[in-house]
N, C-alpha and C. Protein backbone atom coordinates (compact mmCIF):
# COMPACT_ATOMS: atom_id res chain seq x y z
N UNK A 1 -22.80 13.03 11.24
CA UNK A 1 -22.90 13.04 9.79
C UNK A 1 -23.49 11.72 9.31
N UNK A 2 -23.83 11.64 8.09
CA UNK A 2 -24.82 10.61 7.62
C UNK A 2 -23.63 9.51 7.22
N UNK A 3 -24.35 8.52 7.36
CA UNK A 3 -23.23 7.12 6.87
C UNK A 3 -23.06 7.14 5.47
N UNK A 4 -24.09 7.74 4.54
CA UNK A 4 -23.93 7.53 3.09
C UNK A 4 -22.41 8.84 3.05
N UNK A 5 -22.47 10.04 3.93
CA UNK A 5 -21.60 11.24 2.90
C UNK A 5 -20.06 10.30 4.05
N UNK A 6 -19.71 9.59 5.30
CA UNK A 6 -19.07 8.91 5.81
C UNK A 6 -18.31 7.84 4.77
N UNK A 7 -19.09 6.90 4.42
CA UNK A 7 -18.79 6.01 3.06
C UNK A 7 -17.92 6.98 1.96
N UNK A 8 -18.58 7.97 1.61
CA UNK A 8 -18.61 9.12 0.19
C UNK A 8 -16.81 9.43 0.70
N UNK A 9 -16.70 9.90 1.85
CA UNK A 9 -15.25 10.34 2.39
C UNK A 9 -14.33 9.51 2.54
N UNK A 10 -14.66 7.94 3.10
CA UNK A 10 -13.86 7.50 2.58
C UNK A 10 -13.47 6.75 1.54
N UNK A 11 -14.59 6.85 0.63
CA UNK A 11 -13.88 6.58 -0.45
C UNK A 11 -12.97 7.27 -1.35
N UNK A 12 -13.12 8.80 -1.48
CA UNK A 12 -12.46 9.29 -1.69
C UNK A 12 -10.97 9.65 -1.06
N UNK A 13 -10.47 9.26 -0.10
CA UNK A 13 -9.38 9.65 0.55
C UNK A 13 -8.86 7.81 0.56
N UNK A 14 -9.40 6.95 0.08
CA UNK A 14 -8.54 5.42 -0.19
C UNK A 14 -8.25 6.07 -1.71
N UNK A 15 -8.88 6.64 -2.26
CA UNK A 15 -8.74 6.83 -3.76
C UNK A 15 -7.12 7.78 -3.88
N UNK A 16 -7.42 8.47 -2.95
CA UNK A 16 -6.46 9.70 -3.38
C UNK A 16 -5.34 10.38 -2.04
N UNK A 17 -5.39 8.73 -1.36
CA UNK A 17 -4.62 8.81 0.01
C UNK A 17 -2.70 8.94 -0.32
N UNK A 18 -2.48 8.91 -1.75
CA UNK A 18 -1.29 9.04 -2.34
C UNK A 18 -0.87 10.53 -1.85
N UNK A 19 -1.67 11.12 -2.32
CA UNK A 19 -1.54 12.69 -2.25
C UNK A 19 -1.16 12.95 -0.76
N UNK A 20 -1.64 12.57 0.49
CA UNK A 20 -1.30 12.77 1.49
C UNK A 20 -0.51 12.04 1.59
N UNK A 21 0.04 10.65 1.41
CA UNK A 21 1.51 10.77 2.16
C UNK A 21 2.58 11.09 1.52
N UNK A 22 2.23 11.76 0.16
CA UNK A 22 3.52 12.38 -0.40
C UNK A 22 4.09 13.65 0.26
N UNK A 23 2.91 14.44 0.29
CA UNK A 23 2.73 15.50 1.56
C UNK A 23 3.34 14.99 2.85
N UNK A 24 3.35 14.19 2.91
CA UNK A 24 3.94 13.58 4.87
C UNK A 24 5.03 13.66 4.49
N UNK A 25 5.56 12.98 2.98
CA UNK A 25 7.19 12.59 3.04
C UNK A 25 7.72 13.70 2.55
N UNK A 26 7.37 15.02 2.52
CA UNK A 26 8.01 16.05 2.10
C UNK A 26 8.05 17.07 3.26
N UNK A 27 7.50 16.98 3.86
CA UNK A 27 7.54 18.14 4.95
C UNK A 27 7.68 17.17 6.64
N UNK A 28 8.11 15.81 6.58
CA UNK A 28 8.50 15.02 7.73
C UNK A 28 10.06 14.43 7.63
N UNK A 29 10.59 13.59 8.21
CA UNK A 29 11.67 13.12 8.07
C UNK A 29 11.72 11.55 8.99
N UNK A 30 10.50 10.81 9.44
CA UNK A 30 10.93 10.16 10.41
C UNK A 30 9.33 9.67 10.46
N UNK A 31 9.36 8.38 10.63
CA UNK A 31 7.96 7.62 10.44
C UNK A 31 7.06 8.40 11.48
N UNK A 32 7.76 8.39 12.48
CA UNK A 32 6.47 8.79 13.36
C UNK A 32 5.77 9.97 13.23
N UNK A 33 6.47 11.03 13.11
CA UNK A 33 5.78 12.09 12.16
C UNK A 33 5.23 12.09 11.21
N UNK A 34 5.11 11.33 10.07
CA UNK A 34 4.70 10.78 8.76
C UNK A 34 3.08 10.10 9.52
N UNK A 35 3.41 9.24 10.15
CA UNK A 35 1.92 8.93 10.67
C UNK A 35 1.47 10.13 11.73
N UNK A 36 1.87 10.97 12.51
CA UNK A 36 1.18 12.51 12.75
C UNK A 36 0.49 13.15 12.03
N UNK A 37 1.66 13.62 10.78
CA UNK A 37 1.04 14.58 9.93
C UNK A 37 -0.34 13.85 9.05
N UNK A 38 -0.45 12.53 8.48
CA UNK A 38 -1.31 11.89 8.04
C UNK A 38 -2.72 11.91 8.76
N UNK A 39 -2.52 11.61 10.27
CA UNK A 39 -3.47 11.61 11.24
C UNK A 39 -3.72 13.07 11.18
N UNK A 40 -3.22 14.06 11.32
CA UNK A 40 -3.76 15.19 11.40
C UNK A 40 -4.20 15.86 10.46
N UNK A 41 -3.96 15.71 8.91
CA UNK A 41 -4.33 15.94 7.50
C UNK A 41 -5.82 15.04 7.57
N UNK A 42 -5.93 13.56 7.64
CA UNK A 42 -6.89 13.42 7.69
C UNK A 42 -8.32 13.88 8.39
N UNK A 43 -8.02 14.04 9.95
CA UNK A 43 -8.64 14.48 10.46
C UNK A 43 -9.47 16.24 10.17
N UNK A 44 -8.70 16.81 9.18
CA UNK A 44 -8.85 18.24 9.00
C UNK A 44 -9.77 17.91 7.38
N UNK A 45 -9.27 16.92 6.79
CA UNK A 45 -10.23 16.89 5.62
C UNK A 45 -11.74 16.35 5.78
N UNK A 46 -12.04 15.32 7.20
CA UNK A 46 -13.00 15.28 7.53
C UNK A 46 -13.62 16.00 8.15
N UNK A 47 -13.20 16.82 8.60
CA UNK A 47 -13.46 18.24 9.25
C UNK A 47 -14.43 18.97 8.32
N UNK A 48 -13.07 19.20 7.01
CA UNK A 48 -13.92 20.34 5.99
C UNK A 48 -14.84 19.34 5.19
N UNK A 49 -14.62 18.03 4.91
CA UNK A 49 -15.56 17.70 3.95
C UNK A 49 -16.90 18.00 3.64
N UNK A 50 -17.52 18.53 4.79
CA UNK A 50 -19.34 19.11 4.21
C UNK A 50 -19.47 20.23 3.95
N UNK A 51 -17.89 20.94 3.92
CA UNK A 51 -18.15 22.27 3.12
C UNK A 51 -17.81 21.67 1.59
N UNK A 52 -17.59 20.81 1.26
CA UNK A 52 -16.35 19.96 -0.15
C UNK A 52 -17.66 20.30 -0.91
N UNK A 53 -18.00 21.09 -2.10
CA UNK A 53 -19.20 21.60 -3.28
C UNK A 53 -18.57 20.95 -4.55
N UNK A 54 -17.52 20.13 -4.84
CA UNK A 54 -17.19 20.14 -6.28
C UNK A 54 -16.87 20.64 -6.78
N UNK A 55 -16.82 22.18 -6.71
CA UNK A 55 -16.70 23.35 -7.51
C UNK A 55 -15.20 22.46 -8.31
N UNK A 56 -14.54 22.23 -7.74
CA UNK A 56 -12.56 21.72 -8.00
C UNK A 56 -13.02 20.25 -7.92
N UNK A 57 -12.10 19.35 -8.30
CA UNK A 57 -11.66 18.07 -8.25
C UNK A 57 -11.54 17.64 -6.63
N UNK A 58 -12.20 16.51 -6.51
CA UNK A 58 -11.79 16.81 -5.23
C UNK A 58 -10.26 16.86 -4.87
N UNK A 59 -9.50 15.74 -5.64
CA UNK A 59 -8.12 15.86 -5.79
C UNK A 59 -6.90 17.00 -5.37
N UNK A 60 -7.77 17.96 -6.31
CA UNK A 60 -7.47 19.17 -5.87
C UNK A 60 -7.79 19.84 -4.56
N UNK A 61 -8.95 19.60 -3.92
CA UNK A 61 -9.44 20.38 -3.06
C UNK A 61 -8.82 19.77 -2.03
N UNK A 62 -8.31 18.23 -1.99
CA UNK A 62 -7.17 17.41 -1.00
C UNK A 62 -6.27 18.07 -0.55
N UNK A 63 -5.77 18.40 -2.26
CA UNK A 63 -4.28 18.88 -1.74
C UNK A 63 -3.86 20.26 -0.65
N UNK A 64 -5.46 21.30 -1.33
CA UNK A 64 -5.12 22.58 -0.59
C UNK A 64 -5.38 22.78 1.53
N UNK A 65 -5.92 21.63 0.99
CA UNK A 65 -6.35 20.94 3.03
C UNK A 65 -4.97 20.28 3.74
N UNK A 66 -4.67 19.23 2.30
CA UNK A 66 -2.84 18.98 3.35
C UNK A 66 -2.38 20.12 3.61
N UNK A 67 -1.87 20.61 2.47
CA UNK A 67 -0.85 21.54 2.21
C UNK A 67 -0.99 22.07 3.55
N UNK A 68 -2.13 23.08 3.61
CA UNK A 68 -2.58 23.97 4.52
C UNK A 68 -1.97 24.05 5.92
N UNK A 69 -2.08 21.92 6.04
CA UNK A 69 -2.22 21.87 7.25
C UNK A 69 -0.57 21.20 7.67
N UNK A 70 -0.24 20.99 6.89
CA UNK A 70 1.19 20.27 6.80
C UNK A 70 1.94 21.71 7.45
N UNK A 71 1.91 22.60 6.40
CA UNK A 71 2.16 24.23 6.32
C UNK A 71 1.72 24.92 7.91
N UNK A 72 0.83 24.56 8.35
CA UNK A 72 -0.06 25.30 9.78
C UNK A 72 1.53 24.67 10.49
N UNK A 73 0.73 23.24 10.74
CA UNK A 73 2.02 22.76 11.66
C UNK A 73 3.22 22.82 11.75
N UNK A 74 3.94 23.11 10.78
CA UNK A 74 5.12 23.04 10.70
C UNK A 74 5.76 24.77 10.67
N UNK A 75 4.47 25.57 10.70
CA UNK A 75 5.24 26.87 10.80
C UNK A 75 6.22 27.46 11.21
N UNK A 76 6.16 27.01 12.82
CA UNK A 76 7.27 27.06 13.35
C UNK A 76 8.40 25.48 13.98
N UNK A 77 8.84 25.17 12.83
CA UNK A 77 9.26 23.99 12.77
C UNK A 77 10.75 24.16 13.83
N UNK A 78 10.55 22.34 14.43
CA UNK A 78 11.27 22.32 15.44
C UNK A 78 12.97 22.47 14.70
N UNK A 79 13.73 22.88 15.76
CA UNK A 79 15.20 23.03 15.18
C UNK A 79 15.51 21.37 14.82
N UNK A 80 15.55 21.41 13.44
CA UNK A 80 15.78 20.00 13.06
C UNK A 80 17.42 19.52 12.90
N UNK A 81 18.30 18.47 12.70
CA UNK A 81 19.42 18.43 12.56
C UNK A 81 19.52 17.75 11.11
N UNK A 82 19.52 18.19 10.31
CA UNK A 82 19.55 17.74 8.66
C UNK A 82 20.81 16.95 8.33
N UNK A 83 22.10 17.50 9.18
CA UNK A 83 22.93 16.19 9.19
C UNK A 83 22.53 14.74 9.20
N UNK A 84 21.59 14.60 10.21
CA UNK A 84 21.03 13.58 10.55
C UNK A 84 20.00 13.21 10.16
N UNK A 85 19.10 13.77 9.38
CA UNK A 85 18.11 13.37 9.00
C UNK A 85 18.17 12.38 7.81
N UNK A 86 17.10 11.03 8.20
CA UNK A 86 17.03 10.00 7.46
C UNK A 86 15.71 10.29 6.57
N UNK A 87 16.21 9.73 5.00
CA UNK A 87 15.48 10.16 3.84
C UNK A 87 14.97 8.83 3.54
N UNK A 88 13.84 8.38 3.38
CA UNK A 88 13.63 6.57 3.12
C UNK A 88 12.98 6.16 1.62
N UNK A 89 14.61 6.27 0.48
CA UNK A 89 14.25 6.61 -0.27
C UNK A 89 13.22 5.22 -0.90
N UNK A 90 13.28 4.10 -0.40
CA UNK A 90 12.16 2.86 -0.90
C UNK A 90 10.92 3.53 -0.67
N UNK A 91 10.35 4.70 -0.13
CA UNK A 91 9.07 4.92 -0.06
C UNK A 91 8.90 6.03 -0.76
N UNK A 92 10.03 6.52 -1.16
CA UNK A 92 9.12 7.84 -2.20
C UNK A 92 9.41 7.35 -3.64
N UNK A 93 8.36 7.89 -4.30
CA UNK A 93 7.69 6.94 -5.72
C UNK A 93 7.99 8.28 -6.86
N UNK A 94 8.15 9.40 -6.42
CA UNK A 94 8.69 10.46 -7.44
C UNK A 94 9.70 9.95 -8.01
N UNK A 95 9.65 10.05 -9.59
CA UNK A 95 10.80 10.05 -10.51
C UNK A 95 11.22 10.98 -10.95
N UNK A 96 12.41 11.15 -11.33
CA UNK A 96 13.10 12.95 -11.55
C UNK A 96 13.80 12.71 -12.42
N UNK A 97 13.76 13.23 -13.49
CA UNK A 97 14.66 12.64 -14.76
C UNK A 97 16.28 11.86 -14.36
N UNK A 98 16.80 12.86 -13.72
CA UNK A 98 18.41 13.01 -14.27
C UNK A 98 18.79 12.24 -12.79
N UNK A 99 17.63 12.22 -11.85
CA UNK A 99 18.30 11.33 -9.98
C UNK A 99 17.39 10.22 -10.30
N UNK A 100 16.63 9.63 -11.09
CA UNK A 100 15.98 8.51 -11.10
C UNK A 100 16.83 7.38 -10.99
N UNK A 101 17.48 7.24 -11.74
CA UNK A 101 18.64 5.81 -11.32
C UNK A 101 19.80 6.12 -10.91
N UNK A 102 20.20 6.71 -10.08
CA UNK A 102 21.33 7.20 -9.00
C UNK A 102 20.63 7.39 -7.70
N UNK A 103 20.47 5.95 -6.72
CA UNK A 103 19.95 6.63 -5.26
C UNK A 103 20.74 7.84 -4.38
N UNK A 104 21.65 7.60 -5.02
CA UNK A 104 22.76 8.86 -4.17
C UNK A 104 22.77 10.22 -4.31
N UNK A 105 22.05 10.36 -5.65
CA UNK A 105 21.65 11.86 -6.21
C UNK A 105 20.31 12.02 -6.01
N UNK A 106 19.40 10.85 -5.84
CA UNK A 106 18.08 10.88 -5.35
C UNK A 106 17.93 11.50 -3.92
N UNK A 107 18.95 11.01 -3.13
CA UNK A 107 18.55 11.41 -1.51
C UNK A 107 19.10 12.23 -1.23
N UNK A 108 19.89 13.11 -2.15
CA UNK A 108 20.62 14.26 -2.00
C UNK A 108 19.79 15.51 -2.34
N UNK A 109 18.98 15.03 -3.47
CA UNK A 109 17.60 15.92 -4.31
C UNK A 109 16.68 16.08 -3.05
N UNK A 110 16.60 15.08 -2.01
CA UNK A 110 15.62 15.06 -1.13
C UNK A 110 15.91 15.48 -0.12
N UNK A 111 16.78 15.70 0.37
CA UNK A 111 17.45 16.05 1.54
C UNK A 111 17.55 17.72 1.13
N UNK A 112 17.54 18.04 -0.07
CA UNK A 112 17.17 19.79 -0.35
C UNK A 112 16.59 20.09 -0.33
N UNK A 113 15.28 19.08 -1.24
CA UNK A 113 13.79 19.29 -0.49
C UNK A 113 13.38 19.82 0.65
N UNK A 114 13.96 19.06 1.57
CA UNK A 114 13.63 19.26 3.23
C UNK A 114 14.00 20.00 3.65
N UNK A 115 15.16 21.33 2.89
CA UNK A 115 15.58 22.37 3.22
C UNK A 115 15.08 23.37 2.74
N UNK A 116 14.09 23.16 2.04
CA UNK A 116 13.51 24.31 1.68
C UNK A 116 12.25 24.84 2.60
N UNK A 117 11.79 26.12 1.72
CA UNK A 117 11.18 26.57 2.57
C UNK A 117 9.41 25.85 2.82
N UNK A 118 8.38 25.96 3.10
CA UNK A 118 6.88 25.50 3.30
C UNK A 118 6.83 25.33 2.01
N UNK A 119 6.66 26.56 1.17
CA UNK A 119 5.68 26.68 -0.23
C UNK A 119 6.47 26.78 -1.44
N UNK A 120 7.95 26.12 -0.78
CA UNK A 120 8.64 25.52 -2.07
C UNK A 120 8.60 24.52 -2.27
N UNK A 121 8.62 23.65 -0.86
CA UNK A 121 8.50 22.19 -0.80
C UNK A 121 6.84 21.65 -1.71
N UNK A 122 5.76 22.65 -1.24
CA UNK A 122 5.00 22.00 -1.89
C UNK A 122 4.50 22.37 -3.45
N UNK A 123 5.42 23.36 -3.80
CA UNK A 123 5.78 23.69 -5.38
C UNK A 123 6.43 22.24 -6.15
N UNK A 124 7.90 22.13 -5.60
CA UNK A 124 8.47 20.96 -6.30
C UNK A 124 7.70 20.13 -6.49
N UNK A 125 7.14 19.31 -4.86
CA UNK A 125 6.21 18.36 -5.29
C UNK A 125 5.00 18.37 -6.41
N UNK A 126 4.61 19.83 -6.76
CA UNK A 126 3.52 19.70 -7.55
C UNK A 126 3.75 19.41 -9.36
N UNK A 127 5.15 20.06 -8.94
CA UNK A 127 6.07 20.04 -10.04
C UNK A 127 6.77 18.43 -10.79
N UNK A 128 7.04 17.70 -9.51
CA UNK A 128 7.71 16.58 -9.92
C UNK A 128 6.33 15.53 -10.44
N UNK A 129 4.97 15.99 -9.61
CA UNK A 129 3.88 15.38 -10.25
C UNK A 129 3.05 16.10 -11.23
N UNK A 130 4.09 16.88 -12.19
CA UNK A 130 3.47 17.36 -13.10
C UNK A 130 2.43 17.99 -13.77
N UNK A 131 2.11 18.91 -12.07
CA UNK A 131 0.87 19.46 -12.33
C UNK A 131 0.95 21.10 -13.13
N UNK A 132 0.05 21.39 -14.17
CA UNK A 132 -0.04 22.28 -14.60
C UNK A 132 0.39 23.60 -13.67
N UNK A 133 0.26 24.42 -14.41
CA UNK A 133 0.30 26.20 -13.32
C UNK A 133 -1.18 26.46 -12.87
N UNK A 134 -2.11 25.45 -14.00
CA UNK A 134 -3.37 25.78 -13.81
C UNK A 134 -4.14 25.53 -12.20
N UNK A 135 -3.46 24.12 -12.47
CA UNK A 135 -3.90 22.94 -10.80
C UNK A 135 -3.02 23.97 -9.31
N UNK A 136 -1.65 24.01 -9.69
CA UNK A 136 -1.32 24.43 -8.98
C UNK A 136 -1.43 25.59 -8.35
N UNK A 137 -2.31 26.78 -9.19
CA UNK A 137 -2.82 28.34 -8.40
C UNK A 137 -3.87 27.70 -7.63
N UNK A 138 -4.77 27.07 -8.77
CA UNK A 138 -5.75 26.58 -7.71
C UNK A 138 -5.65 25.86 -6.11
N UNK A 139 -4.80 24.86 -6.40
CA UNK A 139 -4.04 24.25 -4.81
C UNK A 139 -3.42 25.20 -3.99
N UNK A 140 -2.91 26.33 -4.74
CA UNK A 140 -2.51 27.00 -3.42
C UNK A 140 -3.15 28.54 -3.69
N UNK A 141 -4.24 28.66 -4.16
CA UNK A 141 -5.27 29.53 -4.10
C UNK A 141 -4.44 31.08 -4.66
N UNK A 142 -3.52 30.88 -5.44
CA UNK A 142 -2.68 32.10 -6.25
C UNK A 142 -3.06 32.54 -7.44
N UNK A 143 -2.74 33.79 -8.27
CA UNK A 143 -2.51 33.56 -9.85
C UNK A 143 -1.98 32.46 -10.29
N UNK A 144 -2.25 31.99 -11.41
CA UNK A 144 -1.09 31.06 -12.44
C UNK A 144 0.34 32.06 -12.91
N UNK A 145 0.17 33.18 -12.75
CA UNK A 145 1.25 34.10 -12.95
C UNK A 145 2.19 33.85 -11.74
N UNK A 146 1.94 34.10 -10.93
CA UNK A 146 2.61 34.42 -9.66
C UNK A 146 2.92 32.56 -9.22
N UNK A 147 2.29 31.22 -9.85
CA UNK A 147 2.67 30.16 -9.64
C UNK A 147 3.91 29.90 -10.35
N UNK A 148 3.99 30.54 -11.54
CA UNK A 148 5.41 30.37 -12.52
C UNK A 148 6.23 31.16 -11.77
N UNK A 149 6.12 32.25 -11.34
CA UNK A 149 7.07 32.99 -10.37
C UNK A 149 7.80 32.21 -9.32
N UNK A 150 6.68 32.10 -8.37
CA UNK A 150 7.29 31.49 -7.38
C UNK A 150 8.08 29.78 -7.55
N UNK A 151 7.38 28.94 -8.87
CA UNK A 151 7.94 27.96 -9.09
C UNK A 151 9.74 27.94 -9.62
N UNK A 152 9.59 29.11 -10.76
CA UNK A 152 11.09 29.29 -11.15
C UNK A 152 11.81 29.81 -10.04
N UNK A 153 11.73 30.30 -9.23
CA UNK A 153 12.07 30.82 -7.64
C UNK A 153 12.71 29.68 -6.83
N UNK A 154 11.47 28.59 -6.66
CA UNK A 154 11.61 27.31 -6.24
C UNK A 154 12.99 26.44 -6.67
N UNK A 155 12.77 26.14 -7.68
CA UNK A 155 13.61 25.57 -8.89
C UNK A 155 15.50 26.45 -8.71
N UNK A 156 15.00 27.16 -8.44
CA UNK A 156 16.29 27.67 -9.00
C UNK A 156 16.98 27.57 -7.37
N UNK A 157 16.47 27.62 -6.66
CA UNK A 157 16.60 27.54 -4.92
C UNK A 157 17.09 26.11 -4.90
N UNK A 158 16.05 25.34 -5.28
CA UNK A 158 16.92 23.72 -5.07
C UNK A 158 17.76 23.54 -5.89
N UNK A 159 18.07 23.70 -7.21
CA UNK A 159 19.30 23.60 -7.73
C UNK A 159 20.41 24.31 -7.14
N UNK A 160 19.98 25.38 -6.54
CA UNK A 160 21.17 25.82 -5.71
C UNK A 160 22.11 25.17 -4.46
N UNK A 161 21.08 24.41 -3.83
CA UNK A 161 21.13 23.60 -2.13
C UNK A 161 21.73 22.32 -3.04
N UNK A 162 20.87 21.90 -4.17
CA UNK A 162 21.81 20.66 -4.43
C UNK A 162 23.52 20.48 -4.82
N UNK A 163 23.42 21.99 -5.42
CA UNK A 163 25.18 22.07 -5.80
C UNK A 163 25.97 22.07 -4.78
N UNK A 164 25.49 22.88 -3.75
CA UNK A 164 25.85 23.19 -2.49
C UNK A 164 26.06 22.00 -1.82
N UNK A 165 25.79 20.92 -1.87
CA UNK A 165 25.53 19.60 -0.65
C UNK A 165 27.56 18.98 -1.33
């Protein structure tokens, strides 16, 4: 590939490299996986980038390449022990109204996260970054109908796991 569309890629992925490791810290639990899934998200967006037309933001077109691939890998996710799983809440930058200044209700919110299912986990997240129904059919290639569906679905699932903890 040419050094000018090389340059073009990475500038865009220093620009909007947020988006992927929020994606890492939602569907990982443990640095070294966090730098996996990153390495392997990246590698798949340079992959697709010379199909990347603009048609979407690229922003957008980021997210539906993590997701994808976060989602591929983790399909059949290893038997994890959630007792044990460490949440590192100094690195996640989501604010949530009502767990924002309580770390104890923060890593409890997160630790449900991680119990949910693929395409809830990356609902909330789209949710806690406040993305429209509009952004979000598009990111995960749905109706905006069926995004309010499955989001109130979402929502109502983690409020459930959190009462539960």
């Amino acid at each position: 590939m040419s050094t000018n569309l090389e340059r073009t890629f990475i500038q865009f992925l220093k620009e909007n490299q947020r988006i992927v490791h929020k994606i890492c810290r939602i569907y990982t639990n443990n640095e070294q996986d966090h730098e996996d899934l990153f390495q392997e998200i990246t590698i798949q967006l340079w992959k697709s980038f010379p199909g990347f037309k603009g048609d979407a933001k690229f922003s957008t077109w980021m997210y539906r390449v993590a997701l994808n691939t976060a989602i591929t890998l983790f399909k059949k996710p290893k038997k994890r022990d959630l007792q044990h799983a460490e949440v590192d809440i100094s690195s996640l930058k989501i604010e949530y109204e009502i767990y924002e200044d309580d770390e104890h209700k923060l890593k409890k919110m997160y630790k449900a996260i991680y119990e949910l299912s693929d395409i809830e986990k990356a609902l909330i997240m789209m949710y806690l970054e406040d993305k429209s129904y509009r952004e979000i059919s598009e990111i995960l290639g749905i109706t905006e109908g069926n995004a309010r569906v499955k989001m109130n679905r979402a929502k109502n699932n983690l409020k459930l796991k959190i009462n539960t903890q």
